[in-house]
Protein backbone atom coordinates (compact mmCIF):
# COMPACT_ATOMS: atom_id res chain seq x y z
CA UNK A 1 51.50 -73.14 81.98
CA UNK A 2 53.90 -75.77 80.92
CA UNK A 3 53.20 -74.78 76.85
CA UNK A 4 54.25 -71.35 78.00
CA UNK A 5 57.13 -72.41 80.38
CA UNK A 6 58.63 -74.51 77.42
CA UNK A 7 57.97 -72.02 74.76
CA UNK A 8 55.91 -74.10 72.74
CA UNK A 9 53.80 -70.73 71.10
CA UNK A 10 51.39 -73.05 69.30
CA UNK A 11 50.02 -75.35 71.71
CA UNK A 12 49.96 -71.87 74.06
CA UNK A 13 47.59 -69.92 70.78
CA UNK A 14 45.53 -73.00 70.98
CA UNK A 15 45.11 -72.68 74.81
CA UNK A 16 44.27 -68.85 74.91
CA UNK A 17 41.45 -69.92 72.06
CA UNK A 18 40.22 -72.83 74.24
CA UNK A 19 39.47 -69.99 76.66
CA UNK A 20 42.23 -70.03 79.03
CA UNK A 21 43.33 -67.13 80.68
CA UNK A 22 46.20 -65.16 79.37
CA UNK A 23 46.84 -63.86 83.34
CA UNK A 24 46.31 -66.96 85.25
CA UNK A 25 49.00 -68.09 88.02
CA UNK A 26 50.47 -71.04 89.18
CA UNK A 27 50.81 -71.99 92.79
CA UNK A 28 53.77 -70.08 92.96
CA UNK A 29 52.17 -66.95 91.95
CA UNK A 30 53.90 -66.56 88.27
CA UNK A 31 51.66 -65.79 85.12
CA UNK A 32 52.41 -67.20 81.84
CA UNK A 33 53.65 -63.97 80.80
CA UNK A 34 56.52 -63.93 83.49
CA UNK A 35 57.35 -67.80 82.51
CA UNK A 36 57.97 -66.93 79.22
CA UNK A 37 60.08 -63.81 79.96
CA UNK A 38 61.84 -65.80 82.31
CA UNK A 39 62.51 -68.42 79.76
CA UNK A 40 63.63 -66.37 77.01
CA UNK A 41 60.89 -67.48 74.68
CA UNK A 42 60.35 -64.80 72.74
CA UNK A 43 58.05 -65.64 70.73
CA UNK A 44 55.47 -66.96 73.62
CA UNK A 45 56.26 -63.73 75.28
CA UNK A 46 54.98 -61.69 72.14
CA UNK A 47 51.98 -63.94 71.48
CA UNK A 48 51.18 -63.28 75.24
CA UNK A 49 51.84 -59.22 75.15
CA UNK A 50 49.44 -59.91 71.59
CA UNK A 51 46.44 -61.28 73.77
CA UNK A 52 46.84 -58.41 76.29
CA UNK A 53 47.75 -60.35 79.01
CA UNK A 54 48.83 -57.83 81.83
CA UNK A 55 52.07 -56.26 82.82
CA UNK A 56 51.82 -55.34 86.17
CA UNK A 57 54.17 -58.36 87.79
CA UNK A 58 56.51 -57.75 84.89
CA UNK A 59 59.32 -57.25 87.38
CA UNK A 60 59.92 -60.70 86.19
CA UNK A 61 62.01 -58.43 83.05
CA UNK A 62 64.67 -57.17 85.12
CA UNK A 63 66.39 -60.37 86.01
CA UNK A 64 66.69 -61.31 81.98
CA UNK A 65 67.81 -57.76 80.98
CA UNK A 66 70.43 -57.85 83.58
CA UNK A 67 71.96 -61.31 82.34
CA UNK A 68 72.26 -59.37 78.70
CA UNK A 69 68.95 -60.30 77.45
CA UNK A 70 67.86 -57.25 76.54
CA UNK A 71 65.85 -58.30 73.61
CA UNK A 72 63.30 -59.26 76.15
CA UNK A 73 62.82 -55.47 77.70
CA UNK A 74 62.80 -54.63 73.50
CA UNK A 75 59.86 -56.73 72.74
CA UNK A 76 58.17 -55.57 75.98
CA UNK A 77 58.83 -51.90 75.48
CA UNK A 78 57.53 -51.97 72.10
CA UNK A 79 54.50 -53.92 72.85
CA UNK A 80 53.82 -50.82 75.96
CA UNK A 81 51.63 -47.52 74.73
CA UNK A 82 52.03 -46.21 77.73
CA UNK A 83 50.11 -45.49 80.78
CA UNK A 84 46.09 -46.10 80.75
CA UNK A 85 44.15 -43.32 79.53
CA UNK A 86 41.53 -42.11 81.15
């Protein structure tokens, strides 16, 4: 969590290939990919979306869009294909 928190997107790659999960939380109930979108770190965020991790407590997105980062919600939005299919 603290590779993610700090944006370092190489030592967080090297994590997810050691086998740690992309959706884990921390005792506070965030997952790397809300850390990073938090943050601003883009490219952590994008390596994250990349390895699938889930979007479901991405509510953590409105509170950067609404301080004018809106390049977050971009790289989010593009990374989405929509609902599941079934």
């Amino acid at each position: 969590m603290l590779a993610v928190a700090n944006g370092h997107a190489d030592a967080t790659r090297a994590l997810l290939a050691a086998g740690e999960p992309a959706d884990g939380a921390d005792a506070h109930g965030y997952t790397p990919l809300m850390l990073a979108a938090r943050a601003g770190h883009l490219a952590t965020l994008e390596l994250l979306l990349d390895e699938r991790a889930s979007t479901v407590r991405m509510a953590a997105l409105a509170r950067p869009w609404l301080h004018g980062q809106q390049q977050l919600l971009r790289v989010r939005l593009k990374a989405w294909d929509g609902p599941p299919h079934s």
